[in-house]
PDB file of N, CA and C in Angstrom:
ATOM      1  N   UNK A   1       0.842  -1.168   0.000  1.00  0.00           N
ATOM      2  CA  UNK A   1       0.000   0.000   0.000  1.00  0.00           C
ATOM      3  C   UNK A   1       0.893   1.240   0.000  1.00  0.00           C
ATOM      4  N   UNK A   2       0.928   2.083  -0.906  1.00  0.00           N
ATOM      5  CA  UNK A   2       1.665   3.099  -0.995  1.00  0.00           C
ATOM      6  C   UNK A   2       1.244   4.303  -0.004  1.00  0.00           C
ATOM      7  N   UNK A   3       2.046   5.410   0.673  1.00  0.00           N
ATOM      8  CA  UNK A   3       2.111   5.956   1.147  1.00  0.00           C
ATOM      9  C   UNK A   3       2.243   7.328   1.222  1.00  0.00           C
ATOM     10  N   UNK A   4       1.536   8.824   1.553  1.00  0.00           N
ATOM     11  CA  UNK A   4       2.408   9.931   1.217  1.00  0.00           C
ATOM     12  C   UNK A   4       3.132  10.163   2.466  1.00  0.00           C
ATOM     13  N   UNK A   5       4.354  10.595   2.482  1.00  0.00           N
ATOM     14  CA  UNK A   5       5.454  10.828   3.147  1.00  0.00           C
ATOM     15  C   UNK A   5       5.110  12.243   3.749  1.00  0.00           C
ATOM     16  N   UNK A   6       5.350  12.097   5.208  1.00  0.00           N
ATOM     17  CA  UNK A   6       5.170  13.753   5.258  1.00  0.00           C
ATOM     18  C   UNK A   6       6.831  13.906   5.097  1.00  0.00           C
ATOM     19  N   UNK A   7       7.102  15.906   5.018  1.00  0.00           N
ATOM     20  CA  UNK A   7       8.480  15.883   5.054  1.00  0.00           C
ATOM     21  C   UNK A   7       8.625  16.109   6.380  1.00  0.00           C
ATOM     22  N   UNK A   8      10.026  16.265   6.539  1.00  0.00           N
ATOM     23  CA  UNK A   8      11.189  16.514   7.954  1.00  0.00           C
ATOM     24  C   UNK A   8      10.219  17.640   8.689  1.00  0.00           C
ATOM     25  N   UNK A   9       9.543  19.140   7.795  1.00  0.00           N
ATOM     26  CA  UNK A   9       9.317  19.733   8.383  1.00  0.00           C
ATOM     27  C   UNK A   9       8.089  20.048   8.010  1.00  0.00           C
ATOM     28  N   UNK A  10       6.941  20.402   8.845  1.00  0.00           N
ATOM     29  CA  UNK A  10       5.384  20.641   8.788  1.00  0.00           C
ATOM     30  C   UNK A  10       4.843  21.335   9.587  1.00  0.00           C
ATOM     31  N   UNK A  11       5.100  23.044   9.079  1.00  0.00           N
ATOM     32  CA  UNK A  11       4.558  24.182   9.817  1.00  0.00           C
ATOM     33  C   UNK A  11       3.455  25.029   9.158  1.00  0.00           C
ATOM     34  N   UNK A  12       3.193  26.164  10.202  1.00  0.00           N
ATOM     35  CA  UNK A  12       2.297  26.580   9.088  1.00  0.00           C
ATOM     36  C   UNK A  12       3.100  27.474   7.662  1.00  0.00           C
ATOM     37  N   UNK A  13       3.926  27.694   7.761  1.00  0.00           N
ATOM     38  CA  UNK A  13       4.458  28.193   6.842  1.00  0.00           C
ATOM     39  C   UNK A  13       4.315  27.201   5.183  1.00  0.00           C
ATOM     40  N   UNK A  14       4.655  25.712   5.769  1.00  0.00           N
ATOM     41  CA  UNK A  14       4.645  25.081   4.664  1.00  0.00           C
ATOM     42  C   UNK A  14       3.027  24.058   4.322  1.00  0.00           C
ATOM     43  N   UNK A  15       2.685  23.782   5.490  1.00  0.00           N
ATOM     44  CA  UNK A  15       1.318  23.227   5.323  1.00  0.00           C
ATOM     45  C   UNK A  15       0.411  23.558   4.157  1.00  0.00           C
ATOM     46  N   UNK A  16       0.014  24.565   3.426  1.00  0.00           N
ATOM     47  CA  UNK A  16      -1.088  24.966   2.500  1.00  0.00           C
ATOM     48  C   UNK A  16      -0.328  23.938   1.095  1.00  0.00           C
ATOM     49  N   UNK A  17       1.067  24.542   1.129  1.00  0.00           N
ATOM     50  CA  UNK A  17       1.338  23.574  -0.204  1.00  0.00           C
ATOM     51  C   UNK A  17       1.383  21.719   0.300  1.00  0.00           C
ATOM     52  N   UNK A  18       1.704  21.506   1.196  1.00  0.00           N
ATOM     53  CA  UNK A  18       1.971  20.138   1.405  1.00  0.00           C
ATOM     54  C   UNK A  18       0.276  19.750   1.170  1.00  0.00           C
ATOM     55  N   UNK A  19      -0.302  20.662   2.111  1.00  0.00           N
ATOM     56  CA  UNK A  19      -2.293  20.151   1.819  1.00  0.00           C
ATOM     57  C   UNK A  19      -2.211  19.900   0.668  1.00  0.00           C
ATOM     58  N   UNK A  20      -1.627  20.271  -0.721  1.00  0.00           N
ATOM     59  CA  UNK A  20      -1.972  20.156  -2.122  1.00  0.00           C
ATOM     60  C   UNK A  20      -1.130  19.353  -2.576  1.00  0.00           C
ATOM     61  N   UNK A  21      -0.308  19.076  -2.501  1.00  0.00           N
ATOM     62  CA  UNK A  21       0.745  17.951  -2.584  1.00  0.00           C
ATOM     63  C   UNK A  21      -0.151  16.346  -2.242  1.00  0.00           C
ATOM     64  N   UNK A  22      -0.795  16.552  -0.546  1.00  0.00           N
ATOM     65  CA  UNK A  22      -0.886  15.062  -0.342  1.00  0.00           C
ATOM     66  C   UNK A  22      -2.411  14.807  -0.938  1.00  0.00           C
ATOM     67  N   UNK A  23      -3.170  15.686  -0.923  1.00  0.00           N
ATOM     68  CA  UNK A  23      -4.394  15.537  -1.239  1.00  0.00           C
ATOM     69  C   UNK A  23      -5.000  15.001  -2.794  1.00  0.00           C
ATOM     70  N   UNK A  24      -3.244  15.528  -3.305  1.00  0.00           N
ATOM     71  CA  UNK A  24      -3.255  15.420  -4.817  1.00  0.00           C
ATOM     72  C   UNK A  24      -2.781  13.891  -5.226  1.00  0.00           C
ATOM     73  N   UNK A  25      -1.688  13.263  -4.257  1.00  0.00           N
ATOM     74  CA  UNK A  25      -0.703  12.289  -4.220  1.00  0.00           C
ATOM     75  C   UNK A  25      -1.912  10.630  -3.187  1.00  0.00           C
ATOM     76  N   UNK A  26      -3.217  11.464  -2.608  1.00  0.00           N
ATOM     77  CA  UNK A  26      -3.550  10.481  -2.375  1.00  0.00           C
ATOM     78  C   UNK A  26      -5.191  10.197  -2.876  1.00  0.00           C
ATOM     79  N   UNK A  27      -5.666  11.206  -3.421  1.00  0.00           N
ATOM     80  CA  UNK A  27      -6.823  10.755  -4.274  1.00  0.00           C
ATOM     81  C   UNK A  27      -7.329   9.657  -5.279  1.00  0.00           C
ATOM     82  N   UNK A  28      -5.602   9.658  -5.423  1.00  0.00           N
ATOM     83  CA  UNK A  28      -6.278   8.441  -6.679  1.00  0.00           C
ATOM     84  C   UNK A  28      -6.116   6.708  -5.916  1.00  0.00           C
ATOM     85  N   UNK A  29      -5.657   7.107  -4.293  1.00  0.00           N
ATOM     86  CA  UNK A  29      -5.131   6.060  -3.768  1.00  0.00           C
ATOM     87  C   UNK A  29      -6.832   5.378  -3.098  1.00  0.00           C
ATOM     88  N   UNK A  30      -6.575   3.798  -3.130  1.00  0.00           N
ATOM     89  CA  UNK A  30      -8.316   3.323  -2.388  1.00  0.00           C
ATOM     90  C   UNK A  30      -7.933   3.689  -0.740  1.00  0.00           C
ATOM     91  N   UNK A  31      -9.120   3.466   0.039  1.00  0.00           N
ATOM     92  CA  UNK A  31      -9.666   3.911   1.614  1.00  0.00           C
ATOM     93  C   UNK A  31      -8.740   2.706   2.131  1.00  0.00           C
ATOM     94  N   UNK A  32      -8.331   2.452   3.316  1.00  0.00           N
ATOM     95  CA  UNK A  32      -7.571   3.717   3.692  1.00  0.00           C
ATOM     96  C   UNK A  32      -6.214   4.764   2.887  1.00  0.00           C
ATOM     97  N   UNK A  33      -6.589   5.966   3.266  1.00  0.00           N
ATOM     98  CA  UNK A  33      -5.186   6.425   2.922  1.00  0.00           C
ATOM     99  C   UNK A  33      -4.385   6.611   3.945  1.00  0.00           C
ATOM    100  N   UNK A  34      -3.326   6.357   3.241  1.00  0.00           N
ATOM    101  CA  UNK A  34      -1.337   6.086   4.261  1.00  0.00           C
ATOM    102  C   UNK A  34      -1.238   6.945   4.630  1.00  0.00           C
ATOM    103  N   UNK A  35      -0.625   7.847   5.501  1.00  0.00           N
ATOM    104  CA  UNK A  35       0.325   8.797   5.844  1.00  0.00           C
ATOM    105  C   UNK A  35       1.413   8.775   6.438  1.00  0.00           C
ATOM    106  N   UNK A  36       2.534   9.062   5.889  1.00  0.00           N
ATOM    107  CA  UNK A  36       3.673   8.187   6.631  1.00  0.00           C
ATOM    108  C   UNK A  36       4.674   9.471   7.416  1.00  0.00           C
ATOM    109  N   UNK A  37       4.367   9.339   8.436  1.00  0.00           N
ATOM    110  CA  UNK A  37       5.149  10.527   9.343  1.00  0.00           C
ATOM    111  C   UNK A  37       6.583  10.666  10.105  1.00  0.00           C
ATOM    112  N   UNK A  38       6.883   9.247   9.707  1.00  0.00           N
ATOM    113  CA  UNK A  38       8.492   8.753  10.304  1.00  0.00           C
ATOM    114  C   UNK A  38       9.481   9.988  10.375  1.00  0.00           C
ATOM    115  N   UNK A  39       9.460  10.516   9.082  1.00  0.00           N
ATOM    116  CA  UNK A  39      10.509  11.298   8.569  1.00  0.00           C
ATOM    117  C   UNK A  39      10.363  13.032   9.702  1.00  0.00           C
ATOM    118  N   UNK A  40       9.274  12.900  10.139  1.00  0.00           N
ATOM    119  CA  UNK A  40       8.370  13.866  10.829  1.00  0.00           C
ATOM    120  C   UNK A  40       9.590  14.783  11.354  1.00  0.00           C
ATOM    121  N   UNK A  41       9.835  16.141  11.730  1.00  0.00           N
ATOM    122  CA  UNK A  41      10.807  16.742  13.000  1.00  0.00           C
ATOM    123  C   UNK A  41      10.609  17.545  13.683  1.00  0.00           C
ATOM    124  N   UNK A  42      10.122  18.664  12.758  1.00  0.00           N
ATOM    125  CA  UNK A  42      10.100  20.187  13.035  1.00  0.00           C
ATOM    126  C   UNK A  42       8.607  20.436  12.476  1.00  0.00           C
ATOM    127  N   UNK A  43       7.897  20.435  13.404  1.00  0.00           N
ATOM    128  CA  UNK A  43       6.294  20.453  13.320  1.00  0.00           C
ATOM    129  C   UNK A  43       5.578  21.383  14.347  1.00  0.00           C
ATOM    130  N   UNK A  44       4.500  22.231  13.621  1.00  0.00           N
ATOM    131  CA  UNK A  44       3.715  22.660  15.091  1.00  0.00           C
ATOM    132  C   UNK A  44       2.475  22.224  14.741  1.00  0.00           C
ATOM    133  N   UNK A  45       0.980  23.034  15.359  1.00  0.00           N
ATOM    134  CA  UNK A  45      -0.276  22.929  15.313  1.00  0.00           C
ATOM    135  C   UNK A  45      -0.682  22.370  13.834  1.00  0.00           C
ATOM    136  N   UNK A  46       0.006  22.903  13.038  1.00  0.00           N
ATOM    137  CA  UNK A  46      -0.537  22.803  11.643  1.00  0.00           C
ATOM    138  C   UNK A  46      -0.540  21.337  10.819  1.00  0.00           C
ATOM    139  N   UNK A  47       0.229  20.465  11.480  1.00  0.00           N
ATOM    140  CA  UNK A  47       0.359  19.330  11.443  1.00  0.00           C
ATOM    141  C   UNK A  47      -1.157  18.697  11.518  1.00  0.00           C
ATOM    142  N   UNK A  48      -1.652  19.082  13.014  1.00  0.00           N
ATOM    143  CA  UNK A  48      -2.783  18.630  13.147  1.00  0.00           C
ATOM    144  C   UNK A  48      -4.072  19.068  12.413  1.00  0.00           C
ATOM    145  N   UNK A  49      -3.628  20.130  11.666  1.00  0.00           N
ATOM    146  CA  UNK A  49      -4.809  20.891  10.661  1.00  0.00           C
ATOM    147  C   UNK A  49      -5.049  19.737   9.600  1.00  0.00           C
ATOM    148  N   UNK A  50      -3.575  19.674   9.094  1.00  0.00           N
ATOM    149  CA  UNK A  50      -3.561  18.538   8.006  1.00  0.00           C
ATOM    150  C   UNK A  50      -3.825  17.250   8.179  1.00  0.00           C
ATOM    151  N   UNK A  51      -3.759  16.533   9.337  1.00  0.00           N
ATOM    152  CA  UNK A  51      -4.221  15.811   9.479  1.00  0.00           C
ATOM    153  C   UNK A  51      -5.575  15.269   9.646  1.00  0.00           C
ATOM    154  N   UNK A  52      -6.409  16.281   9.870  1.00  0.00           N
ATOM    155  CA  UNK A  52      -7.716  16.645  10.416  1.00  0.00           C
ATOM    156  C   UNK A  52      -8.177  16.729   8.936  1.00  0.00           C
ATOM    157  N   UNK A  53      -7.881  17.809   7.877  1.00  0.00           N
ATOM    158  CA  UNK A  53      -8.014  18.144   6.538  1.00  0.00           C
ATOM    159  C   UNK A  53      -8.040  16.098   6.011  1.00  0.00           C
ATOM    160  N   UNK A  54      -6.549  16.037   5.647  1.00  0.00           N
ATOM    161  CA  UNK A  54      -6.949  14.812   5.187  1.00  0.00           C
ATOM    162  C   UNK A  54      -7.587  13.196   5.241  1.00  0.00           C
ATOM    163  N   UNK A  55      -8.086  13.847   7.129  1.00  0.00           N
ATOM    164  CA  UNK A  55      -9.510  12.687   7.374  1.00  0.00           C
ATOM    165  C   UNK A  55     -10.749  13.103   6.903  1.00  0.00           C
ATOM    166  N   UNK A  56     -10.818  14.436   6.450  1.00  0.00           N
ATOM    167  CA  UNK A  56     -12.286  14.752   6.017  1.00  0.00           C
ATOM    168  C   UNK A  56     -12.202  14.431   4.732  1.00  0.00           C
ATOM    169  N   UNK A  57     -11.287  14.377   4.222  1.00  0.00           N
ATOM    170  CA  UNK A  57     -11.035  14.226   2.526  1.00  0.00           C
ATOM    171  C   UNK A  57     -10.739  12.782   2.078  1.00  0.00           C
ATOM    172  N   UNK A  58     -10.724  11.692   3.285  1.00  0.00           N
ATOM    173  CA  UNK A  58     -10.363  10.378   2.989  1.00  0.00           C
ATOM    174  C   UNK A  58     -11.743   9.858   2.744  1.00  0.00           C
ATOM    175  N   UNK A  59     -11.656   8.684   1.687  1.00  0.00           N
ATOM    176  CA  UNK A  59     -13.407   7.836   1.561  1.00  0.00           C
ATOM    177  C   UNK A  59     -13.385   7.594   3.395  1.00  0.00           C
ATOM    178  N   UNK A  60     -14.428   7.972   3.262  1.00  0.00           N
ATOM    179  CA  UNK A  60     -15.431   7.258   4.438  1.00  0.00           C
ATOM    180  C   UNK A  60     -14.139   8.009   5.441  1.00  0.00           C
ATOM    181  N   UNK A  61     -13.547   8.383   5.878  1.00  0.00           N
ATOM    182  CA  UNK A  61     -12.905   9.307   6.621  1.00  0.00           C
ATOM    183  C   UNK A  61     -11.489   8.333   7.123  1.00  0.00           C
ATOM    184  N   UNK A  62     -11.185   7.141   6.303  1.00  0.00           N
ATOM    185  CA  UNK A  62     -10.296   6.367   6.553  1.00  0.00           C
ATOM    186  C   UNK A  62      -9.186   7.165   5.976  1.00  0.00           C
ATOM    187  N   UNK A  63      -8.004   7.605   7.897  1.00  0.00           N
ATOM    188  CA  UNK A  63      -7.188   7.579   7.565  1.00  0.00           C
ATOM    189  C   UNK A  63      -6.045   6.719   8.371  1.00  0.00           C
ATOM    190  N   UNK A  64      -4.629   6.401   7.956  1.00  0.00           N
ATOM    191  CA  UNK A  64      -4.181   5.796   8.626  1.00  0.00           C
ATOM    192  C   UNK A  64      -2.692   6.313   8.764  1.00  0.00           C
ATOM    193  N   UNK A  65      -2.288   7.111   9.597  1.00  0.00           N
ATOM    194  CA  UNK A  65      -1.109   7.555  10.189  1.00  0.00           C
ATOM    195  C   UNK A  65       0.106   6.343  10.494  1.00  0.00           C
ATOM    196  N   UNK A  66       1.638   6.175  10.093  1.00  0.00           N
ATOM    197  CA  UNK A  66       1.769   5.269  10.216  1.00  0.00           C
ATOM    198  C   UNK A  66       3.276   5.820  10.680  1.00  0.00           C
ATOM    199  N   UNK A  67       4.070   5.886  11.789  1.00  0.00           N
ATOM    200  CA  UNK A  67       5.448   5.984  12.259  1.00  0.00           C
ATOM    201  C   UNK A  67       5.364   7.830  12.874  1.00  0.00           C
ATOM    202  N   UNK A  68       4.578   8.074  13.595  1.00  0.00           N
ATOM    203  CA  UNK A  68       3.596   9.178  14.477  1.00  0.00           C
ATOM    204  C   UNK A  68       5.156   9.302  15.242  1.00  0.00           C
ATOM    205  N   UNK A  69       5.785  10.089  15.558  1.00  0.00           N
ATOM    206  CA  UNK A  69       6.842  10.535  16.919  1.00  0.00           C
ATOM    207  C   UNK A  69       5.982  10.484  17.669  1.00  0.00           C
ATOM    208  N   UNK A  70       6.859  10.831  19.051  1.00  0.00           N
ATOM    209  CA  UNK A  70       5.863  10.251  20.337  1.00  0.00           C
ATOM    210  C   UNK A  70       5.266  11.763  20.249  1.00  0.00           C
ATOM    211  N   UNK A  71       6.161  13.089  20.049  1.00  0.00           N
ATOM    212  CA  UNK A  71       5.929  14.026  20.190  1.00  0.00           C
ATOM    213  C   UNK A  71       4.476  15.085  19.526  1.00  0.00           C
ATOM    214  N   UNK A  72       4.163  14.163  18.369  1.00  0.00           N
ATOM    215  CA  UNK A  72       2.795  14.408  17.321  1.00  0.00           C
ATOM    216  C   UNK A  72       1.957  13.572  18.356  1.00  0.00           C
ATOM    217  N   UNK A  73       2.167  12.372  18.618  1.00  0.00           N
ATOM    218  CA  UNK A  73       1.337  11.942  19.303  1.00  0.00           C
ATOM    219  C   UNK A  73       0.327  12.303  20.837  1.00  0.00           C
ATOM    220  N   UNK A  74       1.288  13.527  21.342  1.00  0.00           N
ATOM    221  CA  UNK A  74       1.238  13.681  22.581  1.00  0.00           C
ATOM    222  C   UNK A  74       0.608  15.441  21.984  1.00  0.00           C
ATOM    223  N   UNK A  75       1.003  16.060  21.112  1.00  0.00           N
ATOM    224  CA  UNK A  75       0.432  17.001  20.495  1.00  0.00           C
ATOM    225  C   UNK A  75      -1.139  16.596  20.334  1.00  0.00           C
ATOM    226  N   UNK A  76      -1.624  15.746  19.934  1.00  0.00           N
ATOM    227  CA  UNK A  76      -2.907  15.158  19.445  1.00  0.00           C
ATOM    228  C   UNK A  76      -3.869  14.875  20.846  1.00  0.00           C
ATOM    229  N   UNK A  77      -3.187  14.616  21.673  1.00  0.00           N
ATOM    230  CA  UNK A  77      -3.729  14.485  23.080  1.00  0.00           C
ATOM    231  C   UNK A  77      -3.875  15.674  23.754  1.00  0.00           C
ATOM    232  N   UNK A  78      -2.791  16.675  23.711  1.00  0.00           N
ATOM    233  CA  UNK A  78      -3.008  17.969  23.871  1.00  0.00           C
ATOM    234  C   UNK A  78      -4.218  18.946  23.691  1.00  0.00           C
ATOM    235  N   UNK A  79      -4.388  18.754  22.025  1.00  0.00           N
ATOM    236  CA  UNK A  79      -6.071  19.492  21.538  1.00  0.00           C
ATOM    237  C   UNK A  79      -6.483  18.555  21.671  1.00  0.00           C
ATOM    238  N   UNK A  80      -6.994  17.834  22.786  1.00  0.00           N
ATOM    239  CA  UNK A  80      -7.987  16.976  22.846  1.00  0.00           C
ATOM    240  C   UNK A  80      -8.921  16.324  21.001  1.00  0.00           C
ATOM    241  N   UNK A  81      -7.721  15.786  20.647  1.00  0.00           N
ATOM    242  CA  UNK A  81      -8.270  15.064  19.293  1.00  0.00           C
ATOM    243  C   UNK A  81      -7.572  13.498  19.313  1.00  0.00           C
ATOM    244  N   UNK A  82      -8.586  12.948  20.688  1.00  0.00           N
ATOM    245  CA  UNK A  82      -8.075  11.624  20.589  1.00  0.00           C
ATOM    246  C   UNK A  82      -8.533  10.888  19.744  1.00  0.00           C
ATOM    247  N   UNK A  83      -9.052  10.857  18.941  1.00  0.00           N
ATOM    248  CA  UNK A  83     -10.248   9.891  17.627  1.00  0.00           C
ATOM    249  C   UNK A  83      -9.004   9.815  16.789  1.00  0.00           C
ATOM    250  N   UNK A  84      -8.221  10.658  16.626  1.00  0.00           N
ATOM    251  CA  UNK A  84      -7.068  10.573  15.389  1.00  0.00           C
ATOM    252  C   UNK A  84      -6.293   9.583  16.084  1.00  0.00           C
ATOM    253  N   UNK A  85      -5.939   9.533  17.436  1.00  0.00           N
ATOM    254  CA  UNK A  85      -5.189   8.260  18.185  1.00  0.00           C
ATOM    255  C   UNK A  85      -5.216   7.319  17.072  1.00  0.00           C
ATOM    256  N   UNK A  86      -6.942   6.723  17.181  1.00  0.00           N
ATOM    257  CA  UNK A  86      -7.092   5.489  16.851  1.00  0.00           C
ATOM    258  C   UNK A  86      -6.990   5.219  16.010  1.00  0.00           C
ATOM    259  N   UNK A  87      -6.209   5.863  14.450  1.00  0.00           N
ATOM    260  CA  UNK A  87      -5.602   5.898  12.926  1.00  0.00           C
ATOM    261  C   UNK A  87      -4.450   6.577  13.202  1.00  0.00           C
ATOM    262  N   UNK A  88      -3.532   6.313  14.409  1.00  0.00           N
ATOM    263  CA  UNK A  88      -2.342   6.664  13.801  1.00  0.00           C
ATOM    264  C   UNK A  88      -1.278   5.620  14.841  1.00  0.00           C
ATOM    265  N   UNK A  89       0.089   4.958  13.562  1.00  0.00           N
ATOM    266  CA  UNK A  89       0.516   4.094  14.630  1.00  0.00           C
ATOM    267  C   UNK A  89       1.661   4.679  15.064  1.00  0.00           C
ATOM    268  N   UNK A  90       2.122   4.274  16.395  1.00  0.00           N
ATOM    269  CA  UNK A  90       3.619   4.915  16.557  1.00  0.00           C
ATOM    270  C   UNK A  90       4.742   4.391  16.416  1.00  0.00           C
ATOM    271  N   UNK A  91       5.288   5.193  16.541  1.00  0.00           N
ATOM    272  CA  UNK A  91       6.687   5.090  15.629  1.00  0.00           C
ATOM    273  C   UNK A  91       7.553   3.792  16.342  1.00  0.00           C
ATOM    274  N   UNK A  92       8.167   2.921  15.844  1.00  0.00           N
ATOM    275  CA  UNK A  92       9.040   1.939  16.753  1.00  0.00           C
ATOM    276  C   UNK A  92      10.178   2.150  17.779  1.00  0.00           C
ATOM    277  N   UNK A  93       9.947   2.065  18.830  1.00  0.00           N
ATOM    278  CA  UNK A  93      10.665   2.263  19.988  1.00  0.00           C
ATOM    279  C   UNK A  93      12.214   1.903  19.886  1.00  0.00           C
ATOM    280  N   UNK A  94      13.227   2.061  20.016  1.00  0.00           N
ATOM    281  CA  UNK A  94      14.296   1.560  19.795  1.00  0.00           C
ATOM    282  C   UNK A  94      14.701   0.517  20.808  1.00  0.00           C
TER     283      UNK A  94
END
């Protein structure tokens, strides 16, 4: 199952183009769509915009987050948006 990659960095500065990038890179993909966040670093709020954006834009709202830092993860708990918890996996512990 192919994946869009977020990059290293996901602020608001860069978010509006990445929204068009993944939205574009995963439309033609079937339910669920991937999101692959491994690469993740330098992120604020806007992360969670996009993420939020591309569950409303997934069929049937399937999305699936896949290598989450602990630090996105604990962001997501923060704005109380635990429902995204349950579509996103975390990253492997060393």
């Amino acid at each position: 199952m192919a994946a869009f990659a977020l990059p290293a960095e996901l602020t608001l500065q860069t978010a509006p183009a990445l929204r068009q990038q993944a939205l574009l890179a995963l439309q033609s993909q079937p339910a669920p769509w991937v999101v692959d966040a491994a690469g993740l670093h330098d992120f604020d709020s806007s992360s969670l915009a996009l993420l939020l954006e591309l569950r409303r834009a997934a069929p049937q709202q399937q999305l699936q987050v896949r290598g989450a830092p602990q630090r996105l993860r604990d962001l997501i708990a923060a704005y109380g948006l635990d429902f995204l918890l349950d579509s996103v996996a975390a990253s492997p512990q060393p």
